[in-house]
PDB file of N, CA and C in Angstrom:
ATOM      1  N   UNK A   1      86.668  97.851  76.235  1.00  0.00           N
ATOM      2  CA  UNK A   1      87.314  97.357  77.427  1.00  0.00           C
ATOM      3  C   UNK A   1      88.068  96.077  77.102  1.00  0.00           C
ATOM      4  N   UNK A   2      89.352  95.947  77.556  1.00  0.00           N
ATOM      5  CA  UNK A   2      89.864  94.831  77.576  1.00  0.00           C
ATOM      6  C   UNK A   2      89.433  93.457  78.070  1.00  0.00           C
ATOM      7  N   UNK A   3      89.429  92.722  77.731  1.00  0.00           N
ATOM      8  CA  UNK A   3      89.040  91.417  78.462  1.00  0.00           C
ATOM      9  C   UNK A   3      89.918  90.395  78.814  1.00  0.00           C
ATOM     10  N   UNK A   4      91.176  90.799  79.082  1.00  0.00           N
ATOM     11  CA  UNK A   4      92.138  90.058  79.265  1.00  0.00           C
ATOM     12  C   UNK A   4      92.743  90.135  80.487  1.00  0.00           C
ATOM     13  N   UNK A   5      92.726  89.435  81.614  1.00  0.00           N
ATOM     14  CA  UNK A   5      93.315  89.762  82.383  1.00  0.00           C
ATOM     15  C   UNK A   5      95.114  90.004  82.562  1.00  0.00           C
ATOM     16  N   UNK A   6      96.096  91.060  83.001  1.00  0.00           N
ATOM     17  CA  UNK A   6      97.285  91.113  82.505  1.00  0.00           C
ATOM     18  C   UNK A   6      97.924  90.294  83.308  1.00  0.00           C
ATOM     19  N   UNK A   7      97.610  90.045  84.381  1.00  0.00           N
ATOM     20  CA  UNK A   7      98.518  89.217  85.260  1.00  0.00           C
ATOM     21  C   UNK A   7      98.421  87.744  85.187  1.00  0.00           C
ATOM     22  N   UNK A   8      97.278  86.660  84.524  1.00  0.00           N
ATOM     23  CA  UNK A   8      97.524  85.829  84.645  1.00  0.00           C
ATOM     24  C   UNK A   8      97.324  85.131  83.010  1.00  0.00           C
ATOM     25  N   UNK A   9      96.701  86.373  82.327  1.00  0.00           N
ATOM     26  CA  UNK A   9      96.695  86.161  80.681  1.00  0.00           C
ATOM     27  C   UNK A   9      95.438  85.539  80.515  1.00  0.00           C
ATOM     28  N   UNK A  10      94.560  85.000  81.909  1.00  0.00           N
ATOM     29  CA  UNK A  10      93.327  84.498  80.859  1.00  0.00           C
ATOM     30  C   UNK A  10      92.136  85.699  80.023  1.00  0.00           C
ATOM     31  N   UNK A  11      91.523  84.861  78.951  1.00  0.00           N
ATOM     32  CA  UNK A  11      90.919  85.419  77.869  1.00  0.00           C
ATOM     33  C   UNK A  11      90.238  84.857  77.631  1.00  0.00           C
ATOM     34  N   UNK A  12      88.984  85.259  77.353  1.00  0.00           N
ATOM     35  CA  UNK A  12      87.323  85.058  76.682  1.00  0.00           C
ATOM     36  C   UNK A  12      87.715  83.089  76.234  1.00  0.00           C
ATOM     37  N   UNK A  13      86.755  82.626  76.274  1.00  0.00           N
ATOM     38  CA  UNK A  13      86.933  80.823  75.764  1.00  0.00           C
ATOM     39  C   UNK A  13      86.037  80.789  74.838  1.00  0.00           C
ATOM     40  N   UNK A  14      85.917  80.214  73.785  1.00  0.00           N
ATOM     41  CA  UNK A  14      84.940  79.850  73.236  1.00  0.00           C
ATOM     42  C   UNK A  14      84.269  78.665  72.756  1.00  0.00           C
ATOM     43  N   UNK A  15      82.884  78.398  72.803  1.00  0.00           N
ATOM     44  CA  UNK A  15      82.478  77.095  72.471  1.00  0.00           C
ATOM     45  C   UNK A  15      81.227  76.818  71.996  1.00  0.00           C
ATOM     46  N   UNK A  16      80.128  75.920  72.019  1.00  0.00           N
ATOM     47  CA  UNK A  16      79.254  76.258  71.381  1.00  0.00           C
ATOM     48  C   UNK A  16      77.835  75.283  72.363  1.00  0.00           C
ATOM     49  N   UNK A  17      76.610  76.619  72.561  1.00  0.00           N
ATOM     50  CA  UNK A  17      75.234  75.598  72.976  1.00  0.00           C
ATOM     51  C   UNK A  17      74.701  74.717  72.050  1.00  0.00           C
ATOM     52  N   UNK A  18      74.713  73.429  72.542  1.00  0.00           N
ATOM     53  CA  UNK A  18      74.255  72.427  72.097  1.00  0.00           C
ATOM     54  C   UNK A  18      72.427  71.946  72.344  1.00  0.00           C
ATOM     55  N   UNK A  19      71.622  71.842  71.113  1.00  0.00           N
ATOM     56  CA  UNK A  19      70.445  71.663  71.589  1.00  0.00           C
ATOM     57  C   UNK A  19      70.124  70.246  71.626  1.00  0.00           C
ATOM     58  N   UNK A  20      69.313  70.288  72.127  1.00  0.00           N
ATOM     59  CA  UNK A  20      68.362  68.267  71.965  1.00  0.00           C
ATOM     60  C   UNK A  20      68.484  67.557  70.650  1.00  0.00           C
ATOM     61  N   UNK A  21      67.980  69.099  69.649  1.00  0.00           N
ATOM     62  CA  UNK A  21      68.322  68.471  68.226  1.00  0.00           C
ATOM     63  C   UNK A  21      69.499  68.683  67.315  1.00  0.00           C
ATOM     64  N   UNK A  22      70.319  68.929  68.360  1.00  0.00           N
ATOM     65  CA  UNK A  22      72.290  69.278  67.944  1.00  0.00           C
ATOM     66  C   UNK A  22      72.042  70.075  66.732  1.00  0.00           C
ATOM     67  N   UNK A  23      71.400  71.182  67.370  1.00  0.00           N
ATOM     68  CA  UNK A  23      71.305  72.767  66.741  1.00  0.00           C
ATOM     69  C   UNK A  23      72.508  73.124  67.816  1.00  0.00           C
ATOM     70  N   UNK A  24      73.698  73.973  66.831  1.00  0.00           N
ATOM     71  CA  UNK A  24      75.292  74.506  67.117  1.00  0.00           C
ATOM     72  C   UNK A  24      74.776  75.580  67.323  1.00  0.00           C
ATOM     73  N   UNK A  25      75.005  76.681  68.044  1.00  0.00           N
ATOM     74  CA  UNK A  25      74.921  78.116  67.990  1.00  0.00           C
ATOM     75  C   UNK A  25      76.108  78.823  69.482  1.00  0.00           C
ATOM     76  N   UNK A  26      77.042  79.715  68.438  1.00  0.00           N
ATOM     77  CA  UNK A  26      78.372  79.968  69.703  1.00  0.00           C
ATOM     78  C   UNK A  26      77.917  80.575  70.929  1.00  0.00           C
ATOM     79  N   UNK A  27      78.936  80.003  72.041  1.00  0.00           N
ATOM     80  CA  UNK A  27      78.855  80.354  73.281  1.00  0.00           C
ATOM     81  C   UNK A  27      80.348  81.524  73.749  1.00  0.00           C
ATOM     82  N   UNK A  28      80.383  82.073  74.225  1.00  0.00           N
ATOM     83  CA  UNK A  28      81.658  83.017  74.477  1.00  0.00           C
ATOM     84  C   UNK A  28      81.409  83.135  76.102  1.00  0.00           C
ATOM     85  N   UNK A  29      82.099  82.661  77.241  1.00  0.00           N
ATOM     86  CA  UNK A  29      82.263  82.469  78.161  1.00  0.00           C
ATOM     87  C   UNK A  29      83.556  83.354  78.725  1.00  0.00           C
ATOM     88  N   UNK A  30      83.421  84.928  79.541  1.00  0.00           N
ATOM     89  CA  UNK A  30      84.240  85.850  79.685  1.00  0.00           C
ATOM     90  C   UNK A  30      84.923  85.895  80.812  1.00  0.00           C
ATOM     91  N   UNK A  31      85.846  86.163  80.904  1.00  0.00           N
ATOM     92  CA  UNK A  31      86.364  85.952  83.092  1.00  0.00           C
ATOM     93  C   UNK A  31      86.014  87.755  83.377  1.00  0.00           C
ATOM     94  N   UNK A  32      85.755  87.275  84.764  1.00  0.00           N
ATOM     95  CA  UNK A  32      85.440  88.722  85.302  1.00  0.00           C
ATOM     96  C   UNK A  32      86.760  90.058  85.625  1.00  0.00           C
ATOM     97  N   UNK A  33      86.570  90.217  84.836  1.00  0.00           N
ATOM     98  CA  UNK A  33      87.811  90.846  84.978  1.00  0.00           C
ATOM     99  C   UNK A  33      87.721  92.608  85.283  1.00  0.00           C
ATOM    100  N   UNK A  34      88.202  93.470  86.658  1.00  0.00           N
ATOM    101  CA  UNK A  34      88.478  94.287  87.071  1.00  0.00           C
ATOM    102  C   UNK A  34      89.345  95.517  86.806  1.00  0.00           C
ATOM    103  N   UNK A  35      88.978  96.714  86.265  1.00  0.00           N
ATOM    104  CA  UNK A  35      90.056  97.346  86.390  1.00  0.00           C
ATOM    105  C   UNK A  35      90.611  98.578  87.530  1.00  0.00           C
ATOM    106  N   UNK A  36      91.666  97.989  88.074  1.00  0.00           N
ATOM    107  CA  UNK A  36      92.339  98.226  89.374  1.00  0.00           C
ATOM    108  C   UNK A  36      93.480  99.205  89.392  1.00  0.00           C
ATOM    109  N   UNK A  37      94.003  99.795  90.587  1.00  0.00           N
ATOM    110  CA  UNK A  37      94.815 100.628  90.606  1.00  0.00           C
ATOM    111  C   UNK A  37      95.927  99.962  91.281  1.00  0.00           C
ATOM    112  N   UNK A  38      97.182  99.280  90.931  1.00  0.00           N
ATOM    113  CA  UNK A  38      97.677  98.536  91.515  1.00  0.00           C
ATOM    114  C   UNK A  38      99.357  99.205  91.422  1.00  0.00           C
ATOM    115  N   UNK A  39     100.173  98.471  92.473  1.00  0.00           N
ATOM    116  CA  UNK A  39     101.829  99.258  92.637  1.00  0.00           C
ATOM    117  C   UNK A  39     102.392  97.593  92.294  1.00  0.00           C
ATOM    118  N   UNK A  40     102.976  98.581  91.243  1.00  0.00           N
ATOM    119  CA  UNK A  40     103.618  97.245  90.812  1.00  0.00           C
ATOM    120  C   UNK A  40     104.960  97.038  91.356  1.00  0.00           C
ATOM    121  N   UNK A  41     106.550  96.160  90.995  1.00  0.00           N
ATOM    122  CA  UNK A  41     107.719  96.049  91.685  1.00  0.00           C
ATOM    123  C   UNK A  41     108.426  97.393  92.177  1.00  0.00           C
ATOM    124  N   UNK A  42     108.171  98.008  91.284  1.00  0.00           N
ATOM    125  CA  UNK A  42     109.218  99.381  91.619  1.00  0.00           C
ATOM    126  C   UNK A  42     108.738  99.881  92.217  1.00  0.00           C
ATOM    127  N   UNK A  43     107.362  99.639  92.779  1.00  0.00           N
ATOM    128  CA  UNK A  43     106.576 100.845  93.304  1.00  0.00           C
ATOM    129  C   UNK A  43     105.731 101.875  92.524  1.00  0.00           C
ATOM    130  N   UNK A  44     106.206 101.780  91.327  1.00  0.00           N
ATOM    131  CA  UNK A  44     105.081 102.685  91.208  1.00  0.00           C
ATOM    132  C   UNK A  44     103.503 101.832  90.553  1.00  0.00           C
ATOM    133  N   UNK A  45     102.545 103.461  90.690  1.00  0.00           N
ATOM    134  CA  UNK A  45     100.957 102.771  90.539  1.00  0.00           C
ATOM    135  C   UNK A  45     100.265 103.033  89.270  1.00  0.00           C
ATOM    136  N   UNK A  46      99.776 101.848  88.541  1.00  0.00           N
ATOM    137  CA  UNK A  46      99.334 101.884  87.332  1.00  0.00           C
ATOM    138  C   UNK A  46      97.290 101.081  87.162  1.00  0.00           C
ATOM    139  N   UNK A  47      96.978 101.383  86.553  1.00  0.00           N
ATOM    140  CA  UNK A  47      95.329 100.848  86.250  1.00  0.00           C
ATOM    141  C   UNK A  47      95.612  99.888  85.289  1.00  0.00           C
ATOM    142  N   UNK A  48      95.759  98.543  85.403  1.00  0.00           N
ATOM    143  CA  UNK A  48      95.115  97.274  84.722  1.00  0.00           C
ATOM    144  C   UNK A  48      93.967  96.982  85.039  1.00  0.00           C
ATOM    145  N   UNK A  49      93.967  95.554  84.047  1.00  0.00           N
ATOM    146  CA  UNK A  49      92.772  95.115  84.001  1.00  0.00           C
ATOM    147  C   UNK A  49      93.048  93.567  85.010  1.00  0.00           C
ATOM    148  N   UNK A  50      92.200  93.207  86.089  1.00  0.00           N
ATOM    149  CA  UNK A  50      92.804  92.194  87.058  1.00  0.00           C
ATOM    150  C   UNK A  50      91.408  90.572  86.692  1.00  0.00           C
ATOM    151  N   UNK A  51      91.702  90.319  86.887  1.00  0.00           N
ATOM    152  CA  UNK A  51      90.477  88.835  87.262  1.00  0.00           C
ATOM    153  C   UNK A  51      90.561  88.721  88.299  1.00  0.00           C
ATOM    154  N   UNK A  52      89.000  88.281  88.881  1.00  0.00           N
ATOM    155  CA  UNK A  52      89.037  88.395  90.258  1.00  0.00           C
ATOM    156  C   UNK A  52      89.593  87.319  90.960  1.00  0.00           C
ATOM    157  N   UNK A  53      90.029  86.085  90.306  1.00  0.00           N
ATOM    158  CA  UNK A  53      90.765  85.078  90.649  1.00  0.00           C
ATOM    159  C   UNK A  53      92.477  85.254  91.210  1.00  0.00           C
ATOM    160  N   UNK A  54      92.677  86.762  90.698  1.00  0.00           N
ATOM    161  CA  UNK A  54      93.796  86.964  90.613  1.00  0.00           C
ATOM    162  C   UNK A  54      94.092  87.554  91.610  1.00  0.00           C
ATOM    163  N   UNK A  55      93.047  88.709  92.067  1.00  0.00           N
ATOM    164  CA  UNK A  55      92.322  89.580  93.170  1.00  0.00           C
ATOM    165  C   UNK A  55      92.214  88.652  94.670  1.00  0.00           C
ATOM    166  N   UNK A  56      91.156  87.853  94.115  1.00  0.00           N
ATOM    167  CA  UNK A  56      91.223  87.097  95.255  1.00  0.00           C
ATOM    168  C   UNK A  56      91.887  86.359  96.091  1.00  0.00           C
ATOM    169  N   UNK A  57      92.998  85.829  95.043  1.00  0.00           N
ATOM    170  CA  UNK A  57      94.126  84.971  95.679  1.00  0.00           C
ATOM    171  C   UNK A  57      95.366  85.745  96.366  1.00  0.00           C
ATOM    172  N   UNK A  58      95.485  86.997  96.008  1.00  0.00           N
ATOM    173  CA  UNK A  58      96.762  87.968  96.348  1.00  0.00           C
ATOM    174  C   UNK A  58      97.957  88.220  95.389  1.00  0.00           C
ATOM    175  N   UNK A  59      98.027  87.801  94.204  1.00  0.00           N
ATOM    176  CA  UNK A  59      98.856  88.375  92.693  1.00  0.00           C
ATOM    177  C   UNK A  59      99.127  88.760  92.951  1.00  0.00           C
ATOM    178  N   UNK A  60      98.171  90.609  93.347  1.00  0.00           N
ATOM    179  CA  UNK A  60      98.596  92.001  92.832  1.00  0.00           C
ATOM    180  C   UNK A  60      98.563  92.601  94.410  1.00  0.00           C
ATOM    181  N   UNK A  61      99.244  94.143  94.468  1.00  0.00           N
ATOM    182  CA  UNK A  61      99.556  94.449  95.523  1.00  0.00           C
ATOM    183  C   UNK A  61      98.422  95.902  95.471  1.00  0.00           C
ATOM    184  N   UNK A  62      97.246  96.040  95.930  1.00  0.00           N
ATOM    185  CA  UNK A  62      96.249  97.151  95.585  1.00  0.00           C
ATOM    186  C   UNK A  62      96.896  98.551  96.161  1.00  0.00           C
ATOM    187  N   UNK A  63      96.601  99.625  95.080  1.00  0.00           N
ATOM    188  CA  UNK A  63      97.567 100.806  95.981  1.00  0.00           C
ATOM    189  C   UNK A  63      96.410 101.771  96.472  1.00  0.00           C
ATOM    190  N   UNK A  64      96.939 102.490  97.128  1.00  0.00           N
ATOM    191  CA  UNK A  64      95.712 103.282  98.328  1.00  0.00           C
ATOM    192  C   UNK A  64      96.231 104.768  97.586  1.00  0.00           C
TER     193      UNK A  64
END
């Protein structure tokens, strides 16, 4: 599965848990990302992959 959302481009971050005794071990922090049936300019309807940030705010136009 993709993890990229297409409409606003975000992608997986990466960084690292830090312990008491600054023991490093990686962290990978993913956006939630949806895959939707959406109508794009021309009208017609295609399945990406959405974030729900993207969802939630109104980006994309959902097709029925």
């Amino acid at each position: 599965m993709s993890r990229k959302c297409e409409v606003c481009g975000k992608k997986p971050m990466f960084g690292h848990n830090v312990s008491h005794a600054n023991n490093k071990t990686q962290k990978i922090q993913r956006p939630n990302v949806q895959k939707l049936r959406i109508q794009d300019d021309s009208g017609s309807v295609k399945k990406v992959y959405v974030c729900t940030r993207c969802l939630r705010t109104g980006k994309i136009k959902k097709a029925i």
